[in-house]
N, C-alpha and C. Protein backbone atom coordinates (compact mmCIF):
# COMPACT_ATOMS: atom_id res chain seq x y z
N UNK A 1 -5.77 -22.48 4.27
CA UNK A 1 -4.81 -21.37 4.39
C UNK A 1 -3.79 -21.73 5.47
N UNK A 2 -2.66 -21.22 4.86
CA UNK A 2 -1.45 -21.52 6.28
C UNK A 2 -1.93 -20.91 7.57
N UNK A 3 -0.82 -20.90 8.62
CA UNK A 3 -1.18 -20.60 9.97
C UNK A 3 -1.19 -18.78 10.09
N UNK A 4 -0.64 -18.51 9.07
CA UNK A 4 -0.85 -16.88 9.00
C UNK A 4 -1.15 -16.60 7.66
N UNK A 5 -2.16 -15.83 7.43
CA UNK A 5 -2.84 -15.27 6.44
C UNK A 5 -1.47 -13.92 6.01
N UNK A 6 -1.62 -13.95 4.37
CA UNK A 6 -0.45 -13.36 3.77
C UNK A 6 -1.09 -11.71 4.06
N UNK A 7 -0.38 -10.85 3.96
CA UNK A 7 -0.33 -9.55 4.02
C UNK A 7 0.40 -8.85 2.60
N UNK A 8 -0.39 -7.79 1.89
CA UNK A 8 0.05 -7.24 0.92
C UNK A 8 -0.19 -5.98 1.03
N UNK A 9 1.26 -5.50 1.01
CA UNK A 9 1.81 -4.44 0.87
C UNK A 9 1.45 -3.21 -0.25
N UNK A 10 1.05 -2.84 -0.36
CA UNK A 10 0.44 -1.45 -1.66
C UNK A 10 1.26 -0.34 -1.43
N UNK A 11 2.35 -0.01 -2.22
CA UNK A 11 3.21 1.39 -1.85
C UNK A 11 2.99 1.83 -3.17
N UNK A 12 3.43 3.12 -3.24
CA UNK A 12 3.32 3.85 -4.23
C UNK A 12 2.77 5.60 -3.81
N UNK A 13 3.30 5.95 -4.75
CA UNK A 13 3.51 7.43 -4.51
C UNK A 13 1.45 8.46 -4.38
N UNK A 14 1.41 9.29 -3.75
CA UNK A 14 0.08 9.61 -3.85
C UNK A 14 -0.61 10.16 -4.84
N UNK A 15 -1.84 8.91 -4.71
CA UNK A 15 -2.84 8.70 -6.17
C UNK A 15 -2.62 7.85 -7.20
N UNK A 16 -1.57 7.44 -6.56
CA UNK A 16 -1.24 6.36 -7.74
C UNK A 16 -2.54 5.35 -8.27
N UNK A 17 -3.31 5.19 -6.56
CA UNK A 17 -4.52 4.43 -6.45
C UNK A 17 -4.36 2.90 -5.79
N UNK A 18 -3.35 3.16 -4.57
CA UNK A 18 -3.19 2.09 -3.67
C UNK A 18 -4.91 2.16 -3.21
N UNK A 19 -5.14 2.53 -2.41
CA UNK A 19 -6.40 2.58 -1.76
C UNK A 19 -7.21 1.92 -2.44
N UNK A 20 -7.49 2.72 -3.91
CA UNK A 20 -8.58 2.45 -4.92
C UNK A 20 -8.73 0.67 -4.92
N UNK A 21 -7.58 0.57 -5.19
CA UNK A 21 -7.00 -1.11 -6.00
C UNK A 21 -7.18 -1.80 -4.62
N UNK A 22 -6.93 -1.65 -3.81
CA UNK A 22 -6.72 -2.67 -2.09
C UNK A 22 -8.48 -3.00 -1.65
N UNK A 23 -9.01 -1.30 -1.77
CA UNK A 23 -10.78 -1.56 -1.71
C UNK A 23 -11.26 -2.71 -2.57
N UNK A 24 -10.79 -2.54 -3.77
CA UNK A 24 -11.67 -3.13 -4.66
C UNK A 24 -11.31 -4.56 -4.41
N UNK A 25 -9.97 -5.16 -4.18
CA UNK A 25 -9.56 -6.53 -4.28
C UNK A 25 -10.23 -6.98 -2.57
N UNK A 26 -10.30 -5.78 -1.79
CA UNK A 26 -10.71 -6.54 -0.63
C UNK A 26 -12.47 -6.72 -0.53
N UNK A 27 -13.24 -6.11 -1.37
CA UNK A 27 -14.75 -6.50 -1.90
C UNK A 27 -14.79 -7.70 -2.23
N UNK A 28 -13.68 -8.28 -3.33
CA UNK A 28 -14.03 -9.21 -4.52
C UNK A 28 -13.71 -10.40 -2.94
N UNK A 29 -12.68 -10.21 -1.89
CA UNK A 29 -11.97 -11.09 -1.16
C UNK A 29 -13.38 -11.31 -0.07
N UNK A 30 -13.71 -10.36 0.41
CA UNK A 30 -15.33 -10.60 1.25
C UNK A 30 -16.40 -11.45 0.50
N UNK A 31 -16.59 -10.92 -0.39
CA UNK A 31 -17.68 -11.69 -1.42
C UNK A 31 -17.56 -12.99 -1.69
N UNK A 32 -16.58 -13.70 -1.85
CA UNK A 32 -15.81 -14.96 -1.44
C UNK A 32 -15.30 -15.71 -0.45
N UNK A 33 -15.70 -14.85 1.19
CA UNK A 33 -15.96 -15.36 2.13
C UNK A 33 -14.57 -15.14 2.87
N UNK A 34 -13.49 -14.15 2.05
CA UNK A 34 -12.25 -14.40 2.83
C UNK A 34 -12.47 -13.66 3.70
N UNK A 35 -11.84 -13.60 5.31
CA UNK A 35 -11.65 -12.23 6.07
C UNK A 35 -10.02 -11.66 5.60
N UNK A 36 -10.68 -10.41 5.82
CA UNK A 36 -9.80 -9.25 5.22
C UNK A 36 -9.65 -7.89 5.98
N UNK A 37 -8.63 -7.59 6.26
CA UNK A 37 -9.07 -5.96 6.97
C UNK A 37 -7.69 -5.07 6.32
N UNK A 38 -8.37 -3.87 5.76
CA UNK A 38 -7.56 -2.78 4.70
C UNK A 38 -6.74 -1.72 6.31
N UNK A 39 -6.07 -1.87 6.20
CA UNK A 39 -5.10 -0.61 6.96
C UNK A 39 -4.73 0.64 5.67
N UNK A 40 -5.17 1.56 5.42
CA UNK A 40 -4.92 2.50 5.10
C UNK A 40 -3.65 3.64 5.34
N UNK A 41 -2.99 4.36 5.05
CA UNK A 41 -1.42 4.82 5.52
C UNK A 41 -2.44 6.24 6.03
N UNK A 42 -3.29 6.54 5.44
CA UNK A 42 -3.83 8.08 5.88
C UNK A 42 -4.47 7.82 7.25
N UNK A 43 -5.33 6.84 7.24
CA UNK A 43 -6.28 6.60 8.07
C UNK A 43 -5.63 6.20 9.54
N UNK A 44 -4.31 5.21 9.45
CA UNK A 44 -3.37 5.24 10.28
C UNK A 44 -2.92 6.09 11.09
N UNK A 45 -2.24 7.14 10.08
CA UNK A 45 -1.60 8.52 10.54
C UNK A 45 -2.70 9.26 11.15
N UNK A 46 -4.01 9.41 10.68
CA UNK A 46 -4.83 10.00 11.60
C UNK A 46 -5.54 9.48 13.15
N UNK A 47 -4.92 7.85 13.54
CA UNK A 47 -5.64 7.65 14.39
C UNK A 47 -3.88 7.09 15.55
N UNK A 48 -3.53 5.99 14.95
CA UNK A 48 -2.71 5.48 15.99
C UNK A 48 -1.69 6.09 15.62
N UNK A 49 -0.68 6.81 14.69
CA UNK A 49 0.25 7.61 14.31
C UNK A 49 -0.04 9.09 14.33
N UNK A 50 -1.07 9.75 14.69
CA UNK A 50 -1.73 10.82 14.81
C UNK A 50 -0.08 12.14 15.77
N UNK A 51 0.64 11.33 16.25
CA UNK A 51 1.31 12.00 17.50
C UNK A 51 3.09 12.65 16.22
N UNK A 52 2.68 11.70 14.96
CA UNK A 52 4.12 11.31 14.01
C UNK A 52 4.26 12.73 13.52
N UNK A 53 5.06 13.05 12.53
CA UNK A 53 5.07 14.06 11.25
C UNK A 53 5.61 13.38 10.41
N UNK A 54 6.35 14.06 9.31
CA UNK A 54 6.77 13.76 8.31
C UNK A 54 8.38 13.34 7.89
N UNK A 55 8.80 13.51 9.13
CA UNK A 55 10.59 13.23 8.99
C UNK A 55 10.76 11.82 8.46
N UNK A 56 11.71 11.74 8.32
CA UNK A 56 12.21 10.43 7.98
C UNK A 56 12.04 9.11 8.98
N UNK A 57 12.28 9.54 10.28
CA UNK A 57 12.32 8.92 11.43
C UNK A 57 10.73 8.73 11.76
N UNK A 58 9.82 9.31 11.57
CA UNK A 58 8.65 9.92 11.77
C UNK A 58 7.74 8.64 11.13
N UNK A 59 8.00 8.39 9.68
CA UNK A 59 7.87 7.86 8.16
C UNK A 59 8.23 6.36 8.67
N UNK A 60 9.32 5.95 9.16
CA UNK A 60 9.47 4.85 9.58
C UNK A 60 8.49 3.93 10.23
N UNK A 61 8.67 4.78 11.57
CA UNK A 61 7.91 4.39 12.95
C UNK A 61 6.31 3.83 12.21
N UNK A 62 5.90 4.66 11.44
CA UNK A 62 4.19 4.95 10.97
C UNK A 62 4.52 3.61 10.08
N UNK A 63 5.41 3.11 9.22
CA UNK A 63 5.80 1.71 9.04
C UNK A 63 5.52 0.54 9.83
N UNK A 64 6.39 0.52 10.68
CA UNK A 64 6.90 0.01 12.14
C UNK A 64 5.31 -0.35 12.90
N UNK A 65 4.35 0.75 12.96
CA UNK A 65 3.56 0.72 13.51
C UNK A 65 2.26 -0.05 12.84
N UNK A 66 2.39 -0.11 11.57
CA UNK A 66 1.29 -0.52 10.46
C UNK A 66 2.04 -1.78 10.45
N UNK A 67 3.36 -2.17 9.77
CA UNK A 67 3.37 -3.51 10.35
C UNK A 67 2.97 -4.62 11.34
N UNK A 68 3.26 -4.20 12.82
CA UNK A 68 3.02 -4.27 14.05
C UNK A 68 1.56 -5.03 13.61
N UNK A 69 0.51 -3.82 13.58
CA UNK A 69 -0.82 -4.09 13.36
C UNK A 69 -1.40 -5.61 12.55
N UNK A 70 -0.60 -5.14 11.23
CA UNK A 70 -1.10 -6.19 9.88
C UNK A 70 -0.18 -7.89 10.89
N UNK A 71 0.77 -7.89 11.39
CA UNK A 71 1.10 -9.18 11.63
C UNK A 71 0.29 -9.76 12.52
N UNK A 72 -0.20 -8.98 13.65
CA UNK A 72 -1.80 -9.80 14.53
C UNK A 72 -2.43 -9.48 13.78
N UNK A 73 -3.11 -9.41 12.92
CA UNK A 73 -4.29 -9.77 11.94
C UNK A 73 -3.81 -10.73 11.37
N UNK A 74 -2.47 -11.07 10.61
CA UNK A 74 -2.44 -11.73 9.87
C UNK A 74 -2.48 -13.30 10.44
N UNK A 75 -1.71 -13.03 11.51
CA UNK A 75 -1.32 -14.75 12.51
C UNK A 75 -2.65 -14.88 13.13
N UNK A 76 -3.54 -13.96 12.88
CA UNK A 76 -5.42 -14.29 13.70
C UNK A 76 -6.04 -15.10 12.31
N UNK A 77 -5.59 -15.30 10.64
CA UNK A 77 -6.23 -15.63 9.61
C UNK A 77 -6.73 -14.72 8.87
N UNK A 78 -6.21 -13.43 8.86
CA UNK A 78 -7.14 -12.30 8.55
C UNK A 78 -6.41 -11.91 7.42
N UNK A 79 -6.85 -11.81 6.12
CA UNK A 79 -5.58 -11.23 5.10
C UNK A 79 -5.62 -10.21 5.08
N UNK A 80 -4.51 -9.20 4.94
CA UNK A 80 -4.38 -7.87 5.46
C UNK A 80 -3.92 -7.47 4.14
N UNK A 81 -4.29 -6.56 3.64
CA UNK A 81 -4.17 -5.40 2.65
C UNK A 81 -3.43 -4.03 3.25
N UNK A 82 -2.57 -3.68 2.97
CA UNK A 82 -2.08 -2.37 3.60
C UNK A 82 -1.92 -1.42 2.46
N UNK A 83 -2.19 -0.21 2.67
CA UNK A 83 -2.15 0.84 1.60
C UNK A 83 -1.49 2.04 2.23
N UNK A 84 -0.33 2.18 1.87
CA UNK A 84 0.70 3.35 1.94
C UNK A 84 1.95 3.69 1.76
N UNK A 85 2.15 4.75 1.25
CA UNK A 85 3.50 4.93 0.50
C UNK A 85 4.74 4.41 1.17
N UNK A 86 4.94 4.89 2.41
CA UNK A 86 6.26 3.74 2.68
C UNK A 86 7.32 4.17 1.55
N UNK A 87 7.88 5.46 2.22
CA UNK A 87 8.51 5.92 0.84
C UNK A 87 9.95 5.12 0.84
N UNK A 88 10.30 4.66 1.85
CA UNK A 88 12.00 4.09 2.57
C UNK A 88 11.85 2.99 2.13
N UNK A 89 12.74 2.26 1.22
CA UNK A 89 13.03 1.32 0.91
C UNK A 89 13.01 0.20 1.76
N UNK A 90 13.96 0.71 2.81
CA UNK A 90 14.42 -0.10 4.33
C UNK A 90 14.03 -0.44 4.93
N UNK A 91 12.80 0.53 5.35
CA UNK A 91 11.86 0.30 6.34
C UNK A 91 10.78 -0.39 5.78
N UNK A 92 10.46 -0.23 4.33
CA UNK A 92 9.38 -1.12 3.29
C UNK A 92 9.63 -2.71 3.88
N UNK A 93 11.10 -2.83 3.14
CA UNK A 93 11.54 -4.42 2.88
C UNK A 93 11.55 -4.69 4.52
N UNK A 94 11.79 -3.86 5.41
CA UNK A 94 11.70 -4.81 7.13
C UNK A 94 10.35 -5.32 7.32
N UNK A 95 9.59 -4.15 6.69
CA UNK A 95 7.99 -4.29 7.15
C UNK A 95 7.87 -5.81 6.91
N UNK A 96 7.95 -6.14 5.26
CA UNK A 96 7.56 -6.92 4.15
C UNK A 96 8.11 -8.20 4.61
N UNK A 97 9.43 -8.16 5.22
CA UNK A 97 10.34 -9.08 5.88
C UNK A 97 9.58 -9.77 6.94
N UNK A 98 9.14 -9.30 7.51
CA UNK A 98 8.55 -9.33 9.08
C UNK A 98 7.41 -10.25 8.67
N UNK A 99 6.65 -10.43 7.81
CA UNK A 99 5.89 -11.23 7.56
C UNK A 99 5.86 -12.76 7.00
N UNK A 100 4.95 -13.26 7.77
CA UNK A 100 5.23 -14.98 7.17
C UNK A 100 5.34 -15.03 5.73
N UNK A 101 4.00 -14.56 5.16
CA UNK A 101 3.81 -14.31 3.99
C UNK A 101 3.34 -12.77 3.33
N UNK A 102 4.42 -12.01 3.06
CA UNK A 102 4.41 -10.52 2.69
C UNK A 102 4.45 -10.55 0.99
N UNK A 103 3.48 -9.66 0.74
CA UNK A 103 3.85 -9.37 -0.78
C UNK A 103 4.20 -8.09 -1.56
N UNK A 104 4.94 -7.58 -1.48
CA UNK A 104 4.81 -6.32 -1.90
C UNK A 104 4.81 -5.79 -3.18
N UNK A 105 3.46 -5.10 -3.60
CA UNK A 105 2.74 -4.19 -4.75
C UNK A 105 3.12 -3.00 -5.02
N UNK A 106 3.99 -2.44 -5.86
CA UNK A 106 4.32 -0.88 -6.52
C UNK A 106 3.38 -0.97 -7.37
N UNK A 107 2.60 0.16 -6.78
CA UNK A 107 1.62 1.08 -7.72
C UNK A 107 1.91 1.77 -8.15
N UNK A 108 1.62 1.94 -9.78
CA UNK A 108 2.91 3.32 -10.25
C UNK A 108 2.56 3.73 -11.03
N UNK A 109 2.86 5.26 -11.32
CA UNK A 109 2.17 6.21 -12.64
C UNK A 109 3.66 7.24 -12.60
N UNK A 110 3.60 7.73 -13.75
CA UNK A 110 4.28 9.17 -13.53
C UNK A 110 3.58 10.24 -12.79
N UNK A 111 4.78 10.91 -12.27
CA UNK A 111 4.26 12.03 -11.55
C UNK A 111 3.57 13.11 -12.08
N UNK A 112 3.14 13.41 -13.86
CA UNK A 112 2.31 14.29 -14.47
C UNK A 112 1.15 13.39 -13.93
N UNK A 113 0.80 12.46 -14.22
CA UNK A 113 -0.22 11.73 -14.62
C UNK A 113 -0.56 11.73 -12.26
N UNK A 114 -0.11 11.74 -11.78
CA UNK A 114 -0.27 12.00 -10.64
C UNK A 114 -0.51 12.99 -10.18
N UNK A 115 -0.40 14.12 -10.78
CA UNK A 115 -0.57 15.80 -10.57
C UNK A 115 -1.84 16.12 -11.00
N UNK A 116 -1.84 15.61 -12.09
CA UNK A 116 -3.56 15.92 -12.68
C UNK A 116 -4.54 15.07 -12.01
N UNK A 117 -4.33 13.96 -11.13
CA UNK A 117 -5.37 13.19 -10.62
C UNK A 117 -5.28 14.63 -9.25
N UNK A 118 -4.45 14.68 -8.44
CA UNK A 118 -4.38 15.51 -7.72
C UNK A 118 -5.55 15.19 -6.92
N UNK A 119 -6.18 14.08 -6.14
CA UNK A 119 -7.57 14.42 -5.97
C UNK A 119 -6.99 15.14 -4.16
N UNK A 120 -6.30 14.80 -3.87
CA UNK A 120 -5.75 16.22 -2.19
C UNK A 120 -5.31 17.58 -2.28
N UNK A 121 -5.29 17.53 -3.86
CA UNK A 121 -4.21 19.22 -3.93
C UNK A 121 -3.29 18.61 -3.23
N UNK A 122 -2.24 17.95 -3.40
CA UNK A 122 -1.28 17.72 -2.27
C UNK A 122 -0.05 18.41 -3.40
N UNK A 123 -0.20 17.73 -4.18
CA UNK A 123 0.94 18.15 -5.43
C UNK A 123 0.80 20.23 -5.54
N UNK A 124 -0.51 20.08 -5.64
CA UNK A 124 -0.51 21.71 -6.27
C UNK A 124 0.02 22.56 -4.92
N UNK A 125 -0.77 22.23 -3.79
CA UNK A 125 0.18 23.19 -2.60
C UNK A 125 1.58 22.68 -2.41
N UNK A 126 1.95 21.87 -2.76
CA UNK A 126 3.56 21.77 -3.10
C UNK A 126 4.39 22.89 -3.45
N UNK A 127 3.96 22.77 -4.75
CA UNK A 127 4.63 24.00 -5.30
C UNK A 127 4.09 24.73 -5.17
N UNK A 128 3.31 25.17 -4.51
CA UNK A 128 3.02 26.85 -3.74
C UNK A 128 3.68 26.87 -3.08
N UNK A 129 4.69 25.79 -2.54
CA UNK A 129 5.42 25.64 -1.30
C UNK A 129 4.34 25.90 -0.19
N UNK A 130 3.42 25.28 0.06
CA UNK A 130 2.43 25.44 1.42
C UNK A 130 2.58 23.98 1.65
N UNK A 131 2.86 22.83 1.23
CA UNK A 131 3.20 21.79 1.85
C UNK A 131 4.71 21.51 1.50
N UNK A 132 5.48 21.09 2.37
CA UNK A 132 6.77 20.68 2.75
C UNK A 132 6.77 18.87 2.98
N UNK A 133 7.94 18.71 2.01
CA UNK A 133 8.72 17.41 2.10
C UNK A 133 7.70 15.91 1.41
N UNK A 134 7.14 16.48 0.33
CA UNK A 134 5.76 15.72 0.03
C UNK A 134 6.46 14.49 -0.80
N UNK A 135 6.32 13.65 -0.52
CA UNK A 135 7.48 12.60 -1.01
C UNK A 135 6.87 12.17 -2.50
N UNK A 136 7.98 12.30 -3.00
CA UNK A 136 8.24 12.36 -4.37
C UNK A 136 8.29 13.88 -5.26
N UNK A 137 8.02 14.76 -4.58
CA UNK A 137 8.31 16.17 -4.69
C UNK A 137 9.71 16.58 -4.24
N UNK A 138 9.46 16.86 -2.89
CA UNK A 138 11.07 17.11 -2.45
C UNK A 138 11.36 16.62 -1.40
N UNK A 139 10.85 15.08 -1.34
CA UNK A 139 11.11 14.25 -0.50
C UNK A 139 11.03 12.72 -1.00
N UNK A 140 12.10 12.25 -1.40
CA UNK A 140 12.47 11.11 -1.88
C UNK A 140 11.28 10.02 -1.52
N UNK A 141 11.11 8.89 -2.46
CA UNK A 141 10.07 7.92 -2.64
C UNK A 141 11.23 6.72 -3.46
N UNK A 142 11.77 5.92 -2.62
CA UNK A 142 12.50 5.15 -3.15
C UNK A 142 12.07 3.76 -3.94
N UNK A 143 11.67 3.27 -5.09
CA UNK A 143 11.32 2.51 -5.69
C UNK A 143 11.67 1.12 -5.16
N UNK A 144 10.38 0.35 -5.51
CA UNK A 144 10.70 -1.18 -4.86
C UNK A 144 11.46 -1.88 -5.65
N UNK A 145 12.51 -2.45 -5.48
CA UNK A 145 13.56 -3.29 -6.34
C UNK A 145 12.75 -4.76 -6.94
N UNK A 146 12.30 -5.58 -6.05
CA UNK A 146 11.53 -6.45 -6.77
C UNK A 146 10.40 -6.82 -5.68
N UNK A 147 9.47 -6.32 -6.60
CA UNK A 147 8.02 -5.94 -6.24
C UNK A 147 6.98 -7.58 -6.59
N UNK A 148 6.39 -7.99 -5.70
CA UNK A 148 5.78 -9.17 -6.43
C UNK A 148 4.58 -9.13 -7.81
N UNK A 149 4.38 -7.79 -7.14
CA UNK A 149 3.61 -6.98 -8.49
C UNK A 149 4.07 -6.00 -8.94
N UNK A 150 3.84 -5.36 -9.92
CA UNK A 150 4.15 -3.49 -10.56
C UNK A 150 2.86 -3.19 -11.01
N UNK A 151 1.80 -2.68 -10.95
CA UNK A 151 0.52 -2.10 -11.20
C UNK A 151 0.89 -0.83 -11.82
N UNK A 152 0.77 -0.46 -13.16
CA UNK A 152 0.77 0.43 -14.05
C UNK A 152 -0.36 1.21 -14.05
N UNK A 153 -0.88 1.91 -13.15
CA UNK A 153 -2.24 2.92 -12.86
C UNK A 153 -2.51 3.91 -14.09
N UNK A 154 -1.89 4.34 -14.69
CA UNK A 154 -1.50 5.22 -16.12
C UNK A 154 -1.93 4.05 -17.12
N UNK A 155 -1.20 3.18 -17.28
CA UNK A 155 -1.87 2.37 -18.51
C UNK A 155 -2.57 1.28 -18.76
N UNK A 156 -3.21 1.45 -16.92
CA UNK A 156 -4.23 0.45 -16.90
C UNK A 156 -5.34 0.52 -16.00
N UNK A 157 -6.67 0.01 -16.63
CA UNK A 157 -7.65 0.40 -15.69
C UNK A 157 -7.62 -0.23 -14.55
N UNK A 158 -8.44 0.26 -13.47
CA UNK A 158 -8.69 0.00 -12.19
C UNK A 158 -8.72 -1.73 -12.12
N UNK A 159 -9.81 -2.04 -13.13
CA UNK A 159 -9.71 -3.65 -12.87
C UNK A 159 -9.02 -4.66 -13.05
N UNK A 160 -8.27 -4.21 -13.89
CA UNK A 160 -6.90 -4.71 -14.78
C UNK A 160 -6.46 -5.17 -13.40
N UNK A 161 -5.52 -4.06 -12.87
CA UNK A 161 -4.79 -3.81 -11.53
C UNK A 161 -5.37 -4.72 -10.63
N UNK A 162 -7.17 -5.19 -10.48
CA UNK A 162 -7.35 -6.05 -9.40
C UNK A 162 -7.19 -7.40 -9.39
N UNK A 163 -7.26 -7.60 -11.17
CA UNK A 163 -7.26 -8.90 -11.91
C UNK A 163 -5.95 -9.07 -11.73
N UNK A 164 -5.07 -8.40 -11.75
CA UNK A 164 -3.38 -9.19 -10.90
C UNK A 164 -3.37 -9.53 -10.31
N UNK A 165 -4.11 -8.91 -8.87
CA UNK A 165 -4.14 -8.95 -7.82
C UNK A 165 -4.48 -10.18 -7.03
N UNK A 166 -5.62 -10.67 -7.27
CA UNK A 166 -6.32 -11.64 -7.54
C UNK A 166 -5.47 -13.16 -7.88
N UNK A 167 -5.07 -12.76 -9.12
CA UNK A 167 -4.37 -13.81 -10.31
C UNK A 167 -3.29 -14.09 -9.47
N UNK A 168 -2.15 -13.12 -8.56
CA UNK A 168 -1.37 -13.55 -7.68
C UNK A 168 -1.50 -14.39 -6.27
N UNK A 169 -3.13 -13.72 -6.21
CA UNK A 169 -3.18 -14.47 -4.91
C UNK A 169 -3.67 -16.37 -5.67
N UNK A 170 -4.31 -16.42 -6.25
CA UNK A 170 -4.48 -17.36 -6.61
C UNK A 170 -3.61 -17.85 -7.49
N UNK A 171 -2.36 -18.12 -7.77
CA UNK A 171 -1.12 -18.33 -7.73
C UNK A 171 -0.56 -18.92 -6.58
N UNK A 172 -0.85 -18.50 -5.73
CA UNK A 172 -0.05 -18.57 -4.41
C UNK A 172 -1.17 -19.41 -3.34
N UNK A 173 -1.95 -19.50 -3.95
CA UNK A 173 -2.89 -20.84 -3.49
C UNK A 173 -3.71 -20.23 -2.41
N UNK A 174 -3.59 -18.00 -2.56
CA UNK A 174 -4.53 -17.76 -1.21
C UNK A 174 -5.92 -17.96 -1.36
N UNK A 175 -6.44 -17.72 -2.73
CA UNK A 175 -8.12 -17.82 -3.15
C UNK A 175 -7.76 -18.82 -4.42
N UNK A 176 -8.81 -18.98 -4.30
CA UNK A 176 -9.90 -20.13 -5.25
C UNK A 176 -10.33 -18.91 -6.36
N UNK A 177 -9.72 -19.06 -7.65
CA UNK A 177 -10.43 -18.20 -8.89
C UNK A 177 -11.53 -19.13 -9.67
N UNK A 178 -11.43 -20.46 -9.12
CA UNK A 178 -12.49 -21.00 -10.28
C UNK A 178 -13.94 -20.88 -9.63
């Protein structure tokens, strides 16, 4: 492996099944002896971004700050998985930029097919209006222009999605598929 272990990016709107897909590819990546450590966008916001909200400026920083993180892991050999929406284009591609080797993954479904997974109620107190600015509701989620992956969560199963995952990294000479 090069002198910094690659970092991949998982954005996508909530439930798409960043999390789902990052867990599972970072099992198959342990089991094979890689080190790996998952940064989560929720789990983030609840511990070292805990102080943020939801503004735009807010949204960044919690970027800014998850980057930060994943690049000492990554320059320690550690392949870093990151999972979170990262709704800003701008602040996505700096993150993604910032890395030796960045890859960035759009996870993507329609937003019906995201409403009915609903597993936060995040969508349904939306439109109760009891949550405010829920991005991709009424707070913009700007699409990745060219994504090293597109993961179709709607018309494809969970493993499908890891078997890209995978298939890219071993492409790119990070794992051994044989």
């Amino acid at each position: 492996m090069a002198d910094h272990a690659p970092v991949l990016w998982f954005t996508g709107l909530s439930g798409a099944g960043k999390t789902t897909i990052a867990k599972e590819v970072q099992a198959d990546l342990l089991k094979h002896g890689v080190k790996t450590e998952l940064l989560d966008g929720d789990e983030v916001r609840a511990t070292l971004s805990s102080d943020l909200g939801f503004s735009k400026k807010d949204r960044d920083l919690q970027v800014q700050r998850i980057a930060f993180v994943a690049n000492l892991l990554a320059k320690n050999g550690i392949v870093v998985l990151v999972s979170a929406i990262s709704p800003y284009r701008d602040s996505r591609n700096g993150a993604i930029g910032s890395f030796a080797r960045g890859f960035e993954i759009f996870v993507d479904a329609p937003l019906p097919v995201l409403e009915r997974r609903d597993t936060k109620g995040l969508y349904r107190r939306a439109q109760l209006g009891e949550v405010k600015n829920l991005t991709g509701v009424d707070d913009p989620y700007e699409r990745p222009e060219f994504p090293a992956l597109r993961l179709d969560t709607d018309g494809t199963q969970i493993s499908g999605s890891v078997e890209e995952v995978l298939t890219l990294l071993a492409k790119e000479g990070i794992v051994d598929r044989n």
